[in-house]
PDB file of N, CA and C in Angstrom:
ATOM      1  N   UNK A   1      -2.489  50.989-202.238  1.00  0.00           N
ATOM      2  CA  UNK A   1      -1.258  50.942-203.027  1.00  0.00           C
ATOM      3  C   UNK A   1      -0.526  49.632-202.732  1.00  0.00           C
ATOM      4  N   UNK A   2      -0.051  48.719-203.534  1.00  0.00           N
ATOM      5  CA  UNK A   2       0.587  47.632-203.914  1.00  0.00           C
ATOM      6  C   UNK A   2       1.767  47.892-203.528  1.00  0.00           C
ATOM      7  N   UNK A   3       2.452  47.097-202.135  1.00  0.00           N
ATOM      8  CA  UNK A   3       3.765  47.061-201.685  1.00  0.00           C
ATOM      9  C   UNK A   3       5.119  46.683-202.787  1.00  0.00           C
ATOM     10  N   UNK A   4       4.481  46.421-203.722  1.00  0.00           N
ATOM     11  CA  UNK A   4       5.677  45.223-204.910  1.00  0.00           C
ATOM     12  C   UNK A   4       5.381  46.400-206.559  1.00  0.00           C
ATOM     13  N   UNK A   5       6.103  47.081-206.902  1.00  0.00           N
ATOM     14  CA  UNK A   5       5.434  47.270-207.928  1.00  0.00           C
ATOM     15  C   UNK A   5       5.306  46.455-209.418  1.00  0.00           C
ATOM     16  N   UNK A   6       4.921  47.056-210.317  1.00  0.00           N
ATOM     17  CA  UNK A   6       4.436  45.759-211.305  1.00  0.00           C
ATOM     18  C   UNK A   6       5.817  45.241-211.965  1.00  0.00           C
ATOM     19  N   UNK A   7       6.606  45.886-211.955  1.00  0.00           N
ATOM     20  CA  UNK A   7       7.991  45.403-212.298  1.00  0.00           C
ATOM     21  C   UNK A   7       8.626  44.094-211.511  1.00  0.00           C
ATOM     22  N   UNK A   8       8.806  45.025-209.812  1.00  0.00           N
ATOM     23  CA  UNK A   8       9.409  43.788-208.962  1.00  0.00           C
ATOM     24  C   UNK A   8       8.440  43.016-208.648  1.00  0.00           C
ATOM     25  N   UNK A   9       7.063  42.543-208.848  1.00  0.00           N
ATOM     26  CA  UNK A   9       6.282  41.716-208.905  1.00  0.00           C
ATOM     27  C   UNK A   9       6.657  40.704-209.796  1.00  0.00           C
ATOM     28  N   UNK A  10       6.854  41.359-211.383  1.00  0.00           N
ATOM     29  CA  UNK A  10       7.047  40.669-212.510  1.00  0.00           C
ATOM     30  C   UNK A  10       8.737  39.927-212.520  1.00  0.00           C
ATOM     31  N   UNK A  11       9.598  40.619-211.958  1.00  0.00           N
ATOM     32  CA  UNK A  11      11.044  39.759-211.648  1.00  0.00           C
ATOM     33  C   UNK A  11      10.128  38.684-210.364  1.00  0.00           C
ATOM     34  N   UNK A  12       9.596  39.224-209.545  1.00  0.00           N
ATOM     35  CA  UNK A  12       9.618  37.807-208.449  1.00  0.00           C
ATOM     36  C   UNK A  12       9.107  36.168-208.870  1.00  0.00           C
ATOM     37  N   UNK A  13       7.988  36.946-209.997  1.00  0.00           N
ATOM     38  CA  UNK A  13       7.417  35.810-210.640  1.00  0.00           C
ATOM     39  C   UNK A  13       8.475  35.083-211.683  1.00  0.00           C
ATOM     40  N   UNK A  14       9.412  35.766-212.375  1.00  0.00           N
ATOM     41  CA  UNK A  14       9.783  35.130-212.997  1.00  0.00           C
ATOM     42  C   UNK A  14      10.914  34.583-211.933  1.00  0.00           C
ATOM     43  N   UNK A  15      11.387  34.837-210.950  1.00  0.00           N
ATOM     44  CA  UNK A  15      12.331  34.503-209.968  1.00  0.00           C
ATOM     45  C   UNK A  15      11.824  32.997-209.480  1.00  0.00           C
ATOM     46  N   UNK A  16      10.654  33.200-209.481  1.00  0.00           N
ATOM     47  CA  UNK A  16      10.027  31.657-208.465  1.00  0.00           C
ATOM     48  C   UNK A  16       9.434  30.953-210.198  1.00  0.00           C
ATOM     49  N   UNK A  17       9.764  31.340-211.209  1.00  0.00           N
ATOM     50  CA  UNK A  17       9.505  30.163-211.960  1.00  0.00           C
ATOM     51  C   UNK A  17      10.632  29.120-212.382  1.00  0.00           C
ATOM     52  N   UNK A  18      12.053  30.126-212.222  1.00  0.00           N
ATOM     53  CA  UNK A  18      13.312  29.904-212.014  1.00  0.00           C
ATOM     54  C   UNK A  18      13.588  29.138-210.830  1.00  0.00           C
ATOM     55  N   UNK A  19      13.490  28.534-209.697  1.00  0.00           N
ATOM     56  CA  UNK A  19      13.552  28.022-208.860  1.00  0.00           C
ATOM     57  C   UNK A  19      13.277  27.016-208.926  1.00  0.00           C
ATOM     58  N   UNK A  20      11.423  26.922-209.299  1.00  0.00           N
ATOM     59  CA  UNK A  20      10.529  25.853-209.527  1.00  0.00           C
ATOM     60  C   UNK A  20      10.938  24.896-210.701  1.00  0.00           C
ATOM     61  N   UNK A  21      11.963  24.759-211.295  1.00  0.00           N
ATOM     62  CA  UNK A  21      12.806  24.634-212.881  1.00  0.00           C
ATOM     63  C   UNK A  21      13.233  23.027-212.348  1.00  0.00           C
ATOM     64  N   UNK A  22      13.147  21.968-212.877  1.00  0.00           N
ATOM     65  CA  UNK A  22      13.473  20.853-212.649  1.00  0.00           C
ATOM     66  C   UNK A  22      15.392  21.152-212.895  1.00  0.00           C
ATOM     67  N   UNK A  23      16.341  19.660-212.700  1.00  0.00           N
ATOM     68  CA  UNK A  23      16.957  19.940-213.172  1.00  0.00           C
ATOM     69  C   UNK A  23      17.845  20.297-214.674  1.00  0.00           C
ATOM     70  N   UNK A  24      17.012  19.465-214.993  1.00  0.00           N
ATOM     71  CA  UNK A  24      17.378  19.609-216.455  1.00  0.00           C
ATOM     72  C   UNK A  24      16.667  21.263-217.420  1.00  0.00           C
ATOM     73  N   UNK A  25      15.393  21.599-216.750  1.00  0.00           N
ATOM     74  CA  UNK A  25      15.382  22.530-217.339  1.00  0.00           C
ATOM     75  C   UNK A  25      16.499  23.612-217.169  1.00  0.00           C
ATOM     76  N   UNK A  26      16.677  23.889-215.303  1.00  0.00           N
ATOM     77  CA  UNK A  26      17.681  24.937-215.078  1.00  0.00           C
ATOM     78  C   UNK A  26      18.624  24.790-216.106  1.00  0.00           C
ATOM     79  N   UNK A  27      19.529  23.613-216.116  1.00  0.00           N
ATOM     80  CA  UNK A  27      20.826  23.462-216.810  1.00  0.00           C
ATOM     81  C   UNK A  27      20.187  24.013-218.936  1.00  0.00           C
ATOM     82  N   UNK A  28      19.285  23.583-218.899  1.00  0.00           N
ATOM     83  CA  UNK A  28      19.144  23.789-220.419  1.00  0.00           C
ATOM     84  C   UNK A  28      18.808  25.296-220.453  1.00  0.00           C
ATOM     85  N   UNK A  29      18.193  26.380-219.558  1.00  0.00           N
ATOM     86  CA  UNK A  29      17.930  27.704-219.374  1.00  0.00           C
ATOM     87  C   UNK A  29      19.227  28.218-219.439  1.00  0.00           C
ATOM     88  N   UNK A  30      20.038  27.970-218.458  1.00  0.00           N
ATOM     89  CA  UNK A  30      21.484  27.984-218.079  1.00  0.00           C
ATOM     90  C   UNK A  30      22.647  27.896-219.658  1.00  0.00           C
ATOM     91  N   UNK A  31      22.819  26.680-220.430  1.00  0.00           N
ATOM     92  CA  UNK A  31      23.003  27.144-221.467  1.00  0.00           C
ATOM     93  C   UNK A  31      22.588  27.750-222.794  1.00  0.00           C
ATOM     94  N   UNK A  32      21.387  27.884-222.916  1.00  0.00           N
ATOM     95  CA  UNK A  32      20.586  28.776-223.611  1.00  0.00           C
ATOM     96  C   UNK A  32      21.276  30.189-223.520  1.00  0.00           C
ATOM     97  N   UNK A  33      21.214  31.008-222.298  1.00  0.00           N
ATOM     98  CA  UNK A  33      21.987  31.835-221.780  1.00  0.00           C
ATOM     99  C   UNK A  33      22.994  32.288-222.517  1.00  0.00           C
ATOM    100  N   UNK A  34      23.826  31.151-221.722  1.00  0.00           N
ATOM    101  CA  UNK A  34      25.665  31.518-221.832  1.00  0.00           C
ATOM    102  C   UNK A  34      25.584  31.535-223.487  1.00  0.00           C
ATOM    103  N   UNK A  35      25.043  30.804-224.514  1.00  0.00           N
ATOM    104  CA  UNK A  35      25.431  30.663-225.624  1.00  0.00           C
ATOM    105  C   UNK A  35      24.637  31.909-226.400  1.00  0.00           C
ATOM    106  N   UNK A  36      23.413  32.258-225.678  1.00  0.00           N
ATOM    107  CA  UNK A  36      23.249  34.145-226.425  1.00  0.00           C
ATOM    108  C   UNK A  36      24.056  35.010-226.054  1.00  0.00           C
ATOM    109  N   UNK A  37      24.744  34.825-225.113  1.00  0.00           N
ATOM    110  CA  UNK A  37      25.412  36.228-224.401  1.00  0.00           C
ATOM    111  C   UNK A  37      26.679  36.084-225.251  1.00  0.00           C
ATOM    112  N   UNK A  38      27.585  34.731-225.566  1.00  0.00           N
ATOM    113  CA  UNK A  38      29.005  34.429-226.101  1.00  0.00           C
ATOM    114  C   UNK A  38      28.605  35.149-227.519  1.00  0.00           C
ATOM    115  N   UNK A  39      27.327  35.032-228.179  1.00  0.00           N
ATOM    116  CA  UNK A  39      27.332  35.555-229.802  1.00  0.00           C
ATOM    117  C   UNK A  39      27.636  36.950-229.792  1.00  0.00           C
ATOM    118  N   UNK A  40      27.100  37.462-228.773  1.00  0.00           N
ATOM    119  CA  UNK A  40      27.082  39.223-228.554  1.00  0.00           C
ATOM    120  C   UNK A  40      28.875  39.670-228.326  1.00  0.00           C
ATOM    121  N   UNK A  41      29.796  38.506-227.516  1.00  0.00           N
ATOM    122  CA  UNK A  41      30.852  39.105-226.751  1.00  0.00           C
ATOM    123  C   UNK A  41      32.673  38.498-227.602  1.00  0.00           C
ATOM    124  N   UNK A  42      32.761  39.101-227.426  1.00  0.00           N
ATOM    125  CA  UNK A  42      34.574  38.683-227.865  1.00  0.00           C
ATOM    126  C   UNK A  42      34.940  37.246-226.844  1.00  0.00           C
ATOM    127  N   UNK A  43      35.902  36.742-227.648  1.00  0.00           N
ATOM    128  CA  UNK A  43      36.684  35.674-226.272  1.00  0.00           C
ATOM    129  C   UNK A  43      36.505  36.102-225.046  1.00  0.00           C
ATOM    130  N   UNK A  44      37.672  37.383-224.781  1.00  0.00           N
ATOM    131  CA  UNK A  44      38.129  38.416-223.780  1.00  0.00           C
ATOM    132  C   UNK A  44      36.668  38.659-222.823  1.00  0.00           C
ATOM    133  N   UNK A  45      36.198  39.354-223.491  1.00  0.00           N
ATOM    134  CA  UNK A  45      34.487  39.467-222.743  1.00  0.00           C
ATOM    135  C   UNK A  45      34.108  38.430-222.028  1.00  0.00           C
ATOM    136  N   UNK A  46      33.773  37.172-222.958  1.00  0.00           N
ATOM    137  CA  UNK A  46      33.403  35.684-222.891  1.00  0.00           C
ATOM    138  C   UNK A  46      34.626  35.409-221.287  1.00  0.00           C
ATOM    139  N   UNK A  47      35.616  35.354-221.530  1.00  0.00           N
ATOM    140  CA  UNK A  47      36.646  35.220-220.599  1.00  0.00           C
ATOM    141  C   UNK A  47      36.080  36.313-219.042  1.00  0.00           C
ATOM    142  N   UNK A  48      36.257  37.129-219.087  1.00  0.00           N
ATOM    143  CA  UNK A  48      36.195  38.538-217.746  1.00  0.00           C
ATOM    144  C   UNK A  48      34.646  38.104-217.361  1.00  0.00           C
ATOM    145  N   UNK A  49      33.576  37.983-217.999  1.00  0.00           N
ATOM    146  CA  UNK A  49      32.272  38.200-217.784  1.00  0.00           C
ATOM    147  C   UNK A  49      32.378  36.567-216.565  1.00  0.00           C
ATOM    148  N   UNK A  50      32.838  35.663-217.143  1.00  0.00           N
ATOM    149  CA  UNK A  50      33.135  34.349-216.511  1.00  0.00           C
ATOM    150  C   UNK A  50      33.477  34.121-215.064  1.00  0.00           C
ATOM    151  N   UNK A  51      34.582  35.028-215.038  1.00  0.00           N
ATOM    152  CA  UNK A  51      35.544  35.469-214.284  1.00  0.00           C
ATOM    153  C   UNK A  51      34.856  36.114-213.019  1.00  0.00           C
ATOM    154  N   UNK A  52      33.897  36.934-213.394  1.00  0.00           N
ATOM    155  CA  UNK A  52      32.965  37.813-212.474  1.00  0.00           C
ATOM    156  C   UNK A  52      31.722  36.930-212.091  1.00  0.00           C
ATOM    157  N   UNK A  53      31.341  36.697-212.637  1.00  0.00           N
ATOM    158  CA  UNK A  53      30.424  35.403-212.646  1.00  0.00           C
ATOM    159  C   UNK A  53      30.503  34.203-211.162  1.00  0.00           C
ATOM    160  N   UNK A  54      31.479  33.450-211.366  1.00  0.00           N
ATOM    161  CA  UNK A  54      32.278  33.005-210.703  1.00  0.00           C
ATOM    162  C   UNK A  54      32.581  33.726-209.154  1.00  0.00           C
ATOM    163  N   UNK A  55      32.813  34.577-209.424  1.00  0.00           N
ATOM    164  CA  UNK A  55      33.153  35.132-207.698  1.00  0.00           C
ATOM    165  C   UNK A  55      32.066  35.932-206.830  1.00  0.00           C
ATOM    166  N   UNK A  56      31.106  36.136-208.470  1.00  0.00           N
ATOM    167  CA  UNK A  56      29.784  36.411-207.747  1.00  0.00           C
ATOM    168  C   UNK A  56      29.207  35.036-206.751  1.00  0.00           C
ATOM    169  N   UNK A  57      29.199  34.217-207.767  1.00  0.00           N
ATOM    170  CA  UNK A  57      28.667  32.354-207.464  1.00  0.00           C
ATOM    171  C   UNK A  57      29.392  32.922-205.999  1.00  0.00           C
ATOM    172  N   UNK A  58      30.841  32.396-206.046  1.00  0.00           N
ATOM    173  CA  UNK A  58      31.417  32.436-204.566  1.00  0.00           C
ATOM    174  C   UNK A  58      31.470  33.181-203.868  1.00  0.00           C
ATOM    175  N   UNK A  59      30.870  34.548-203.608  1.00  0.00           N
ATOM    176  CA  UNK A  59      30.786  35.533-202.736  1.00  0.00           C
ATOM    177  C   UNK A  59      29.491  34.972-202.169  1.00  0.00           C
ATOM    178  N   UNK A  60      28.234  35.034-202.937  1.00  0.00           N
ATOM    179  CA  UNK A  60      26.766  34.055-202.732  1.00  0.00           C
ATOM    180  C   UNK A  60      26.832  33.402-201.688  1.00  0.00           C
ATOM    181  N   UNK A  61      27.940  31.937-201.974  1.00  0.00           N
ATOM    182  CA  UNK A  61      27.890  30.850-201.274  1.00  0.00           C
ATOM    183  C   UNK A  61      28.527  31.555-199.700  1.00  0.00           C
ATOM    184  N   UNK A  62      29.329  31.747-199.665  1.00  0.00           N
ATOM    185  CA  UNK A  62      30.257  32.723-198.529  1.00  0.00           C
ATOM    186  C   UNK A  62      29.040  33.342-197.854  1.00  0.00           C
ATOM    187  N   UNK A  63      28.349  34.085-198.163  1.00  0.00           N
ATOM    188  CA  UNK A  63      27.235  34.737-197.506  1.00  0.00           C
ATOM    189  C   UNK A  63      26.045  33.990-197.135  1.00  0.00           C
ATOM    190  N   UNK A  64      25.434  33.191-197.968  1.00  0.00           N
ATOM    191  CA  UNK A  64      24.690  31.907-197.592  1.00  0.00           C
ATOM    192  C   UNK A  64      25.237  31.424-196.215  1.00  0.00           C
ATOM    193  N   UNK A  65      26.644  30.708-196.506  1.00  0.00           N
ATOM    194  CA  UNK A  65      27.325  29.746-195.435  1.00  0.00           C
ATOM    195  C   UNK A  65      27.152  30.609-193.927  1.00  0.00           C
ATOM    196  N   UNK A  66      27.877  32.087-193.866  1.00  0.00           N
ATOM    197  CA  UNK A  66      28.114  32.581-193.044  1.00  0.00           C
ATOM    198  C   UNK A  66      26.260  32.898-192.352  1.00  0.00           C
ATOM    199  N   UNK A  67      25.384  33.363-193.049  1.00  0.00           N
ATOM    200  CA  UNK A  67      23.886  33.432-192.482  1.00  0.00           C
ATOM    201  C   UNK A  67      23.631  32.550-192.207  1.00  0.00           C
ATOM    202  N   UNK A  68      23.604  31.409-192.495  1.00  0.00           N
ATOM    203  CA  UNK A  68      23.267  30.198-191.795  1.00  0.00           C
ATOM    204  C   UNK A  68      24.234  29.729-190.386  1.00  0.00           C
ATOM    205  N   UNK A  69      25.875  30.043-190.463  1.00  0.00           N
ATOM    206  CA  UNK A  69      26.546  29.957-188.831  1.00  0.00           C
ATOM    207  C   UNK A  69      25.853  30.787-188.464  1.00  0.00           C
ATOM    208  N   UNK A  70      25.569  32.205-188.617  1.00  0.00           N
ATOM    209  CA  UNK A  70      24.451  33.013-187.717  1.00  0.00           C
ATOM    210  C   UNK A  70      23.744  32.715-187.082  1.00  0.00           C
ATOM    211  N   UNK A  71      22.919  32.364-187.768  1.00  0.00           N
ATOM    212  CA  UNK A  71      21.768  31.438-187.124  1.00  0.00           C
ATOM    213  C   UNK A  71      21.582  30.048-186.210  1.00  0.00           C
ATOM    214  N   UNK A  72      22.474  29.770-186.732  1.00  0.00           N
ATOM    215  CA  UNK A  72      23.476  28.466-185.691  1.00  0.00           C
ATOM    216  C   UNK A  72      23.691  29.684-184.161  1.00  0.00           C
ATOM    217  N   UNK A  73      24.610  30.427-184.038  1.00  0.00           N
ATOM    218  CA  UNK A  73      25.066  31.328-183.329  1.00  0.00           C
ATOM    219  C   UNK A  73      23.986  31.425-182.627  1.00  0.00           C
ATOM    220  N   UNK A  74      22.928  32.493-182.814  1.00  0.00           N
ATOM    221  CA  UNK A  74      21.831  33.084-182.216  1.00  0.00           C
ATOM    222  C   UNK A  74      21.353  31.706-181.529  1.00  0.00           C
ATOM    223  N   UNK A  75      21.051  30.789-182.225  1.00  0.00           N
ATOM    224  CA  UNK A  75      20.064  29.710-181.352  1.00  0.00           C
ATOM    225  C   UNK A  75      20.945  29.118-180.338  1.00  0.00           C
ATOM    226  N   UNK A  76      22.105  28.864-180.360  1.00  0.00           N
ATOM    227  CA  UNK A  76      23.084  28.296-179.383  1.00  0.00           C
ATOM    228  C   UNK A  76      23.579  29.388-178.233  1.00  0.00           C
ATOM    229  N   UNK A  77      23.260  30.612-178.319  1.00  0.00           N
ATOM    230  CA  UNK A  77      24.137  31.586-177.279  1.00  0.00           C
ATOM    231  C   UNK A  77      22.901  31.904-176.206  1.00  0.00           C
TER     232      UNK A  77
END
């Protein structure tokens, strides 16, 4: 039995093709995106969805930053 099933196999792959993305592709994937999701949503939507977005981004970075002092931590104590 396969530790990954064919689903989270199939997000990982598309996860590491997303990564592997030069810059210009990310940014052109990136608005591709935002500009299908704005046809589907109101301003308001367009506005809140942003909003969440955003503090996701900065919660990310916050948790990144802080695992990495961790690790700083552990090797220095």
């Amino acid at each position: 039995m396969s530790l990954l099933s064919d689903t989270k196999l199939t997000q990982l792959i598309e996860y590491k093709e997303v990564i592997s993305m030069n810059s210009a592709q990310l940014t052109f994937a990136i608005t591709t995106l935002a500009n299908t999701i704005s046809q589907k949503l109101t301003d308001d939507e367009i506005a809140l969805l942003s909003s969440v977005l955003v503090q996701l981004g900065d919660t990310l970075a916050t948790i990144s930053t802080n695992n990495q002092f961790s690790e700083i931590r552990q090797i220095t104590e």
